[in-house]
PDB file of N, CA and C in Angstrom:
ATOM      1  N   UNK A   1      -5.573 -13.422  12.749  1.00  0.00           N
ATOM      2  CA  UNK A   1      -5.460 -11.998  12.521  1.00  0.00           C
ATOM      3  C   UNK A   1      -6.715 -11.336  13.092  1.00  0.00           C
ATOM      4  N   UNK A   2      -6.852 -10.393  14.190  1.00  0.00           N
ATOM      5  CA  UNK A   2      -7.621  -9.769  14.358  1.00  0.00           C
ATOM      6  C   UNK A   2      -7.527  -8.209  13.740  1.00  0.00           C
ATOM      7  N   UNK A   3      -8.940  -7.498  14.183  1.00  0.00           N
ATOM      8  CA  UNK A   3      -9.071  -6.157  13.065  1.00  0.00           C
ATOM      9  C   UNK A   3      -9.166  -5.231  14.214  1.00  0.00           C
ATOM     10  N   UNK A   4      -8.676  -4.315  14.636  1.00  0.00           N
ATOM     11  CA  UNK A   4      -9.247  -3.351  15.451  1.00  0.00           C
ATOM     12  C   UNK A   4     -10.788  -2.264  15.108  1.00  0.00           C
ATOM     13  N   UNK A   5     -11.693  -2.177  15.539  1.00  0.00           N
ATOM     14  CA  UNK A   5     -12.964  -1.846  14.976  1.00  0.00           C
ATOM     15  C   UNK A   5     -12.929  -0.232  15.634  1.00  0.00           C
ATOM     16  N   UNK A   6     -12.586   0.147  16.803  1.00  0.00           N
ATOM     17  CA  UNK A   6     -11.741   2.056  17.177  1.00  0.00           C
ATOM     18  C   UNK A   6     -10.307   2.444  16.477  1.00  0.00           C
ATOM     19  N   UNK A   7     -10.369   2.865  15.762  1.00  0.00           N
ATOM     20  CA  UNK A   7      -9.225   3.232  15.027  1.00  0.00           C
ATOM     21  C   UNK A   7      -8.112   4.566  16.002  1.00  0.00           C
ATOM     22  N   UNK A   8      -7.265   4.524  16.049  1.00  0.00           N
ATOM     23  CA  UNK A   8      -6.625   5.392  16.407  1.00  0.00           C
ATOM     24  C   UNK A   8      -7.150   6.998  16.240  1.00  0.00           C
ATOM     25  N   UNK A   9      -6.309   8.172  16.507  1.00  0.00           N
ATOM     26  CA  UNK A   9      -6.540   9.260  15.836  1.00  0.00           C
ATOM     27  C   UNK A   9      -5.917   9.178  14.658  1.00  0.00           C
ATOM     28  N   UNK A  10      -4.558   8.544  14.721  1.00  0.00           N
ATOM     29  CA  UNK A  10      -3.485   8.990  13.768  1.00  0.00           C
ATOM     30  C   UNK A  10      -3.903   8.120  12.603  1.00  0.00           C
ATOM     31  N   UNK A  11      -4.627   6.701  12.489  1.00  0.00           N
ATOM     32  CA  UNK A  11      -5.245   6.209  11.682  1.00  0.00           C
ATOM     33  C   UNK A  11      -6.516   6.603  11.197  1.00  0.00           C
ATOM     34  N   UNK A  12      -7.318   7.509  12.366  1.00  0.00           N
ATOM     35  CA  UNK A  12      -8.573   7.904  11.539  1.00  0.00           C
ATOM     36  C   UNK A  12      -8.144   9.520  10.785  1.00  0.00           C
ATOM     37  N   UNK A  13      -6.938  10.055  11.282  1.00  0.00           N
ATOM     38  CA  UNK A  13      -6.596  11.107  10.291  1.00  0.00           C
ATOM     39  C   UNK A  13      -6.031  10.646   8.884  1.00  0.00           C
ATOM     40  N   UNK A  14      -5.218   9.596   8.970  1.00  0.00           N
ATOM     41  CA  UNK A  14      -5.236   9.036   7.652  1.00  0.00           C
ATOM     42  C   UNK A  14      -6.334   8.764   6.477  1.00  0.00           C
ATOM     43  N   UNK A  15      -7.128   8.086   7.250  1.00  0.00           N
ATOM     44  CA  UNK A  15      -8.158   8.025   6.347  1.00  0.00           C
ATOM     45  C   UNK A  15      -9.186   8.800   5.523  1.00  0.00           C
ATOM     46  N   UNK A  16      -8.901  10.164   6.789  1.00  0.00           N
ATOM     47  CA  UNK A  16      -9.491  11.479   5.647  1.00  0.00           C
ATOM     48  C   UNK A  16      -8.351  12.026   4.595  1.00  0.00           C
ATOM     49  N   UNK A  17      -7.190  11.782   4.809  1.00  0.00           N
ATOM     50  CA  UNK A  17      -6.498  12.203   4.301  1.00  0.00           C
ATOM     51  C   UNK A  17      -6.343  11.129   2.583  1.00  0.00           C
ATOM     52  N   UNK A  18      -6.401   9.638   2.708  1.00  0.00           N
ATOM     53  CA  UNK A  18      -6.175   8.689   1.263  1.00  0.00           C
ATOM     54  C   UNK A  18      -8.079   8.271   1.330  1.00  0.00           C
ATOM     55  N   UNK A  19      -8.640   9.240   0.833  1.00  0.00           N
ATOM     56  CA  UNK A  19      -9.587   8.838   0.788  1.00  0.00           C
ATOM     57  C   UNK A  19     -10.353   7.534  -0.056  1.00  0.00           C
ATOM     58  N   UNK A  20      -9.553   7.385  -1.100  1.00  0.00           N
ATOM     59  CA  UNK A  20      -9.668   6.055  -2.154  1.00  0.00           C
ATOM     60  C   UNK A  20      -8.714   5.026  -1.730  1.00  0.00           C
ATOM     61  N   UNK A  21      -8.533   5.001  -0.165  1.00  0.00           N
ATOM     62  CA  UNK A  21      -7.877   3.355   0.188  1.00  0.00           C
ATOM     63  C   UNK A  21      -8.828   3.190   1.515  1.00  0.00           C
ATOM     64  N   UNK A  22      -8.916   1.976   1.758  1.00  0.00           N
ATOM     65  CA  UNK A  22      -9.429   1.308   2.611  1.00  0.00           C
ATOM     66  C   UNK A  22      -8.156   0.968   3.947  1.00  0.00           C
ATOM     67  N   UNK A  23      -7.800   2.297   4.949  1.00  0.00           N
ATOM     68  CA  UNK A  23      -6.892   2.100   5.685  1.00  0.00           C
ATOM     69  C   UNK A  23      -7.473   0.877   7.008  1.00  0.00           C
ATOM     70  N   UNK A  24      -6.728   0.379   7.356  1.00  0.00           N
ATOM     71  CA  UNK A  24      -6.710  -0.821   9.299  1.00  0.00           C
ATOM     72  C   UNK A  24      -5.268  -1.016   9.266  1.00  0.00           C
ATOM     73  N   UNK A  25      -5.699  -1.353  10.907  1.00  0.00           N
ATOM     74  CA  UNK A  25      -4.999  -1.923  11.602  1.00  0.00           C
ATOM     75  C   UNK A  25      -5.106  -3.026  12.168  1.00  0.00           C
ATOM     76  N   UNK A  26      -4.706  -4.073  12.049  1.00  0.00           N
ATOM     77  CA  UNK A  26      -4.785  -5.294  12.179  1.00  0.00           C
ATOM     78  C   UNK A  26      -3.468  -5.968  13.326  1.00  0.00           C
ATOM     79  N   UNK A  27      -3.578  -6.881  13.976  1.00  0.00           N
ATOM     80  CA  UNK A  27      -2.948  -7.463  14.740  1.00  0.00           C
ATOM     81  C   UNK A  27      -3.058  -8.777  14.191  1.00  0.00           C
ATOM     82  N   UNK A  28      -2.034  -9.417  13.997  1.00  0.00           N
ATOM     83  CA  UNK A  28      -1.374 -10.720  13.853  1.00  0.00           C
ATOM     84  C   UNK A  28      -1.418 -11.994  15.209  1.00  0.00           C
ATOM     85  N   UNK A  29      -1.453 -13.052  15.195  1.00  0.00           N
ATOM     86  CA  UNK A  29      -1.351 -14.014  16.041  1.00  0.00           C
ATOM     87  C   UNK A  29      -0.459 -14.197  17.030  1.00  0.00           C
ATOM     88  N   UNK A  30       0.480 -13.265  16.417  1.00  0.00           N
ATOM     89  CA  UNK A  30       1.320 -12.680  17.927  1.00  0.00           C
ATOM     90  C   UNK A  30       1.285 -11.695  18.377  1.00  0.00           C
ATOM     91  N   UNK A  31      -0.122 -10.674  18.049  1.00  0.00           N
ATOM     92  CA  UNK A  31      -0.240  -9.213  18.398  1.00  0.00           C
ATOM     93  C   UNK A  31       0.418  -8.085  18.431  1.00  0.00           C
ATOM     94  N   UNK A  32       1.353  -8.470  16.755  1.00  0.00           N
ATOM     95  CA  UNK A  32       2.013  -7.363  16.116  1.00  0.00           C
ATOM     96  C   UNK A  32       1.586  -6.739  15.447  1.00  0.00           C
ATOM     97  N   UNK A  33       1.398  -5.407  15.562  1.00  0.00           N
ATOM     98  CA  UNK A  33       0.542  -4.841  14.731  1.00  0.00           C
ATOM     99  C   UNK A  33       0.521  -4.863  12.911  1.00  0.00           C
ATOM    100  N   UNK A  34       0.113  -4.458  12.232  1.00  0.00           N
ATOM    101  CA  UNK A  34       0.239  -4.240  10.855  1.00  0.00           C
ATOM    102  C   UNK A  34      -0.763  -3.067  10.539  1.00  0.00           C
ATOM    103  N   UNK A  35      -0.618  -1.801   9.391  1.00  0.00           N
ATOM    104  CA  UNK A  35      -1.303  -1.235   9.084  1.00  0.00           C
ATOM    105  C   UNK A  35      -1.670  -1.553   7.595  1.00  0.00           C
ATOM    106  N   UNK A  36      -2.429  -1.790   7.305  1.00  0.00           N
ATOM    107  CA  UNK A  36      -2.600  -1.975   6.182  1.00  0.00           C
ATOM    108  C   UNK A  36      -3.834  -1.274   4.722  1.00  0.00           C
ATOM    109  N   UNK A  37      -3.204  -0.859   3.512  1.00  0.00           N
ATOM    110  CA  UNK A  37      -3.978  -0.162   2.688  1.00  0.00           C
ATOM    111  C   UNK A  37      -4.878  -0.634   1.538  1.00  0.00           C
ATOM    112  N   UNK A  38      -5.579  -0.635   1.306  1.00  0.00           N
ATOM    113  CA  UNK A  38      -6.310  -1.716  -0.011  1.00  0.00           C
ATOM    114  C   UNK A  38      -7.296  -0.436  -0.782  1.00  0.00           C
ATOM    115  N   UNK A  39      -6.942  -0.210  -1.858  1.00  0.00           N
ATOM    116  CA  UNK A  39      -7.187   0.237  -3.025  1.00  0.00           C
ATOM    117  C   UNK A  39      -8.951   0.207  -3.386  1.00  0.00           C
ATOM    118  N   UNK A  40      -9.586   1.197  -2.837  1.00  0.00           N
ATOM    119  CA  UNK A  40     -10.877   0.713  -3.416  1.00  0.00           C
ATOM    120  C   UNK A  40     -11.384   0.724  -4.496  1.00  0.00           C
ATOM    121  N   UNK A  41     -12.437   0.145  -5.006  1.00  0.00           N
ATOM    122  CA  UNK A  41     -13.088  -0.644  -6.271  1.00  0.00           C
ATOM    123  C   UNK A  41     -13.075   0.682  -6.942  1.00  0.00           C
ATOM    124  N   UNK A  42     -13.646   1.906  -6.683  1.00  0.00           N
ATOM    125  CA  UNK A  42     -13.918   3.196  -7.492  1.00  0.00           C
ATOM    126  C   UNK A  42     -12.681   3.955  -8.436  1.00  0.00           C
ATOM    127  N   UNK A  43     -11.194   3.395  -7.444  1.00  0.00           N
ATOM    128  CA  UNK A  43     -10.597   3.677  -7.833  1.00  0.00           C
ATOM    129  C   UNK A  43      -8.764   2.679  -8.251  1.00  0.00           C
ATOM    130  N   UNK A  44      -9.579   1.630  -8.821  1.00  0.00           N
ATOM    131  CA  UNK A  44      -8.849   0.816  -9.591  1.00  0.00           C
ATOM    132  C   UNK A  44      -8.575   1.214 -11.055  1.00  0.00           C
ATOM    133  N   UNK A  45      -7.182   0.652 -11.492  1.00  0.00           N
ATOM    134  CA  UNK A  45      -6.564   1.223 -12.851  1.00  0.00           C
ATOM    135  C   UNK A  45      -6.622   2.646 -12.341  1.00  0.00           C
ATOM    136  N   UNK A  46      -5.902   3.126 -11.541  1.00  0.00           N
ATOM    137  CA  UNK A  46      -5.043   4.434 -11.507  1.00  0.00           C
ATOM    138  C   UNK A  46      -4.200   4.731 -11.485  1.00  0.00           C
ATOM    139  N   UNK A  47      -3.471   3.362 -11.417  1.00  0.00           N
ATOM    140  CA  UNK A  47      -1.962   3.433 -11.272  1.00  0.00           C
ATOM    141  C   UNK A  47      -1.461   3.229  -9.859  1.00  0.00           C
ATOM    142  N   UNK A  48      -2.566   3.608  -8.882  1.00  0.00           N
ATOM    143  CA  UNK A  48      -2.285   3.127  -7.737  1.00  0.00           C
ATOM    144  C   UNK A  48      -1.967   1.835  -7.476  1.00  0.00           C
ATOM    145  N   UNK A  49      -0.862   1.420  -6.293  1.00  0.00           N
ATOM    146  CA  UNK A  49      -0.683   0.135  -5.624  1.00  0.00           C
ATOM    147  C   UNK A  49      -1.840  -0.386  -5.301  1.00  0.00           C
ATOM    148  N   UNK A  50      -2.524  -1.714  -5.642  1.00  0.00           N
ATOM    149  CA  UNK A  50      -3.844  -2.061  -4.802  1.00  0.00           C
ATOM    150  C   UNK A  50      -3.475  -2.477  -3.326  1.00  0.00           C
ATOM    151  N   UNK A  51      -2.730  -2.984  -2.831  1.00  0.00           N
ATOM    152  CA  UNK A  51      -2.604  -3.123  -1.334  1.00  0.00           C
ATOM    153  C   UNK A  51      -0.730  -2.465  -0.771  1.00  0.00           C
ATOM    154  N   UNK A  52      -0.833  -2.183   0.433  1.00  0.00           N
ATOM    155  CA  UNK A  52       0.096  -1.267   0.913  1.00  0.00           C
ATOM    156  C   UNK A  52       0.082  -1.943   2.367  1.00  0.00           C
ATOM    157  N   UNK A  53       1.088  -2.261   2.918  1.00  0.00           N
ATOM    158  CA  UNK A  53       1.174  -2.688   4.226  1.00  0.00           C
ATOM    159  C   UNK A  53       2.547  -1.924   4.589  1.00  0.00           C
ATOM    160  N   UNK A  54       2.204  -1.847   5.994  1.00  0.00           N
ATOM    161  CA  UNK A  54       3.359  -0.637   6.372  1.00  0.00           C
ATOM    162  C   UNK A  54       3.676  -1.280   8.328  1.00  0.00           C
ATOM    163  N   UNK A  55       4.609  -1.173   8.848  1.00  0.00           N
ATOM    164  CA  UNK A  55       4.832  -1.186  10.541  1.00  0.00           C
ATOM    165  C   UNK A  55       3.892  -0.288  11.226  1.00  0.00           C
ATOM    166  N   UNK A  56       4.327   0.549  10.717  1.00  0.00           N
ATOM    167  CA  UNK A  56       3.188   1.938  11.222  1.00  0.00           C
ATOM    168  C   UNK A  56       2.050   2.704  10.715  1.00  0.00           C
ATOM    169  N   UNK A  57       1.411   3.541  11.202  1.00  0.00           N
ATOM    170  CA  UNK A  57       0.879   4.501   9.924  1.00  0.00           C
ATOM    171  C   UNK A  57       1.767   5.481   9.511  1.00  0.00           C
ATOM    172  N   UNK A  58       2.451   5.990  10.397  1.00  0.00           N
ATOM    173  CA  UNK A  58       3.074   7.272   9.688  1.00  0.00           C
ATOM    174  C   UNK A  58       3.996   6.519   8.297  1.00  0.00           C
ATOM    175  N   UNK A  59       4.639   5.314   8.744  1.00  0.00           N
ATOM    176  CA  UNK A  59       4.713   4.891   7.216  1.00  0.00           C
ATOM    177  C   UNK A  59       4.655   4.505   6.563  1.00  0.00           C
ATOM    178  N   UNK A  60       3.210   3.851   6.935  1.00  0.00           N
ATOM    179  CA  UNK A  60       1.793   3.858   5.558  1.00  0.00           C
ATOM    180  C   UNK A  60       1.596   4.798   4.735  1.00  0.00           C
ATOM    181  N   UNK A  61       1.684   5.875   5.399  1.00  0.00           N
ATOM    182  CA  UNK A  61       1.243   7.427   5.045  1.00  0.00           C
ATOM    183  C   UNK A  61       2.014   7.524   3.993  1.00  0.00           C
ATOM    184  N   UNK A  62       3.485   7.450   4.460  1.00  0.00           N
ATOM    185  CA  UNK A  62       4.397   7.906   3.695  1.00  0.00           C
ATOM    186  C   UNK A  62       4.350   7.334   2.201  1.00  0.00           C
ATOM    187  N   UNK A  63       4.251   6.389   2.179  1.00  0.00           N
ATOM    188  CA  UNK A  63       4.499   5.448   1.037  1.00  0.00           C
ATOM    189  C   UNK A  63       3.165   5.953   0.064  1.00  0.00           C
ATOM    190  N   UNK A  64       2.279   5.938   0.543  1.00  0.00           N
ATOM    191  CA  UNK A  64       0.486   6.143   0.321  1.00  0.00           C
ATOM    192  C   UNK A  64       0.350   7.802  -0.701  1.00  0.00           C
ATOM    193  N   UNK A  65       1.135   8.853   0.196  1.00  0.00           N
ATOM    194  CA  UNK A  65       1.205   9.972  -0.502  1.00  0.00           C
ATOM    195  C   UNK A  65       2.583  10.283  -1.425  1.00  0.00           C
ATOM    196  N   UNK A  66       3.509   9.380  -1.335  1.00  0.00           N
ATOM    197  CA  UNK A  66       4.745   9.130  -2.360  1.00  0.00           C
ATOM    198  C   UNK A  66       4.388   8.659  -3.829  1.00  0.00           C
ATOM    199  N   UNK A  67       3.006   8.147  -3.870  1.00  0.00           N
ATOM    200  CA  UNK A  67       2.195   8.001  -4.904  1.00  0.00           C
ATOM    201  C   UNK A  67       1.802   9.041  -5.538  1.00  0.00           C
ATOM    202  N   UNK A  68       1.500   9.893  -5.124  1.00  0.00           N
ATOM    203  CA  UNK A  68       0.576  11.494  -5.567  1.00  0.00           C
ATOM    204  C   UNK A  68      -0.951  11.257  -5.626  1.00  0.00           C
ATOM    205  N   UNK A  69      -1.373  12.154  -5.917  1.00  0.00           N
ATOM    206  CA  UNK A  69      -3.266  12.294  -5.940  1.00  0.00           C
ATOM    207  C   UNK A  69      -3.604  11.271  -6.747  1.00  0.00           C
ATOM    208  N   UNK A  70      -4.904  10.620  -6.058  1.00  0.00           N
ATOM    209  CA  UNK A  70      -5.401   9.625  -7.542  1.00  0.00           C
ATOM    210  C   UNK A  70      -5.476  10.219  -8.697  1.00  0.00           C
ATOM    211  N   UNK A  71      -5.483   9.681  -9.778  1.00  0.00           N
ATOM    212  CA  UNK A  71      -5.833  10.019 -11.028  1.00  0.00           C
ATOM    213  C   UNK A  71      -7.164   9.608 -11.677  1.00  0.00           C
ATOM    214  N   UNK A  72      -7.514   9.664 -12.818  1.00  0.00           N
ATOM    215  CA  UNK A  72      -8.955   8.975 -13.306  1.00  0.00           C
ATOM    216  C   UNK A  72      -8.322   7.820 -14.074  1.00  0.00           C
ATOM    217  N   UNK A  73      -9.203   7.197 -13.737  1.00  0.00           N
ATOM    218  CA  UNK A  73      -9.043   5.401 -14.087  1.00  0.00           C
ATOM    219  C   UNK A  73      -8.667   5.718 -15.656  1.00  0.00           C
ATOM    220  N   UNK A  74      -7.870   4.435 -16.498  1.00  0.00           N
ATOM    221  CA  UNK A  74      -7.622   4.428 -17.821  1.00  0.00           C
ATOM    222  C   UNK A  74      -9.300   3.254 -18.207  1.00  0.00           C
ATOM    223  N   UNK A  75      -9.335   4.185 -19.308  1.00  0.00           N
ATOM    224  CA  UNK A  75     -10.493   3.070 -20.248  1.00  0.00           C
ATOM    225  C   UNK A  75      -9.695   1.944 -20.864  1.00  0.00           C
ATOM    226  N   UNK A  76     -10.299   0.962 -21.203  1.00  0.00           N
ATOM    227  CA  UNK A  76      -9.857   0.085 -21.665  1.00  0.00           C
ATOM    228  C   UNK A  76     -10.690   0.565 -23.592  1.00  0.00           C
ATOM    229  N   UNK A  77      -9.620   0.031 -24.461  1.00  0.00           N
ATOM    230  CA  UNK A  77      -9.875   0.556 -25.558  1.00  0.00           C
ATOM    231  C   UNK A  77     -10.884  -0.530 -26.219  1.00  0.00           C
ATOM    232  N   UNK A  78     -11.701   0.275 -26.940  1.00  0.00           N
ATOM    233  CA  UNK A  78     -13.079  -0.783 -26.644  1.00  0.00           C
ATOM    234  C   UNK A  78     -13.099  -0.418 -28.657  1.00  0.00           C
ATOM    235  N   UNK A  79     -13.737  -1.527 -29.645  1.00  0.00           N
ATOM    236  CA  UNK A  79     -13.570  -1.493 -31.192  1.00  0.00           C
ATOM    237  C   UNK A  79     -15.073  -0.488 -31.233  1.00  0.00           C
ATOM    238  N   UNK A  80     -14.836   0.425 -32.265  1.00  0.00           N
ATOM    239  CA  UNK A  80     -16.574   1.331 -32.601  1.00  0.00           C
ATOM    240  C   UNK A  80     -17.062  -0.141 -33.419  1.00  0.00           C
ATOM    241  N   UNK A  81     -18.401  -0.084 -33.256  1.00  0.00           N
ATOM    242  CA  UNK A  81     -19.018  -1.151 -34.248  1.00  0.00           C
ATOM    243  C   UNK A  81     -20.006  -0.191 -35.023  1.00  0.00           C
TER     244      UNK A  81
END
């Protein structure tokens, strides 16, 4: 699997756009592409998908904003002492 390190336009507009995923594009061993999304650490427990792989970006995108806006993480319920 290689990583492309120049991102497209249409992938670097994505990325301003899901700002709490870690968008690439990656090529496979037969140099098919893959786009792929990974959930960053800041914004885990949101309910978000942690990883998202898509053919394209546009429908990476799609899937990515079919989610809605992040939310704020859930606490985990912790005993008062």
């Amino acid at each position: 699997m290689t990583y492309e390190i120049n991102p497209t336009a249409a992938l670097y507009w994505a990325r301003r756009q899901f700002t709490h995923y870690e968008l690439m594009k990656v090529h496979d061993s037969s140099g098919l592409p893959e786009y792929i999304a990974v959930l960053k650490p800041n914004a885990m427990h949101t309910g978000h998908a942690v990883l998202v792989c898509a053919g394209d970006v546009i429908e990476l995108c799609r899937v990515l904003h079919a989610q809605g806006p992040p939310r704020l993480p859930h606490r985990s319920k912790t005993k008062n002492i």
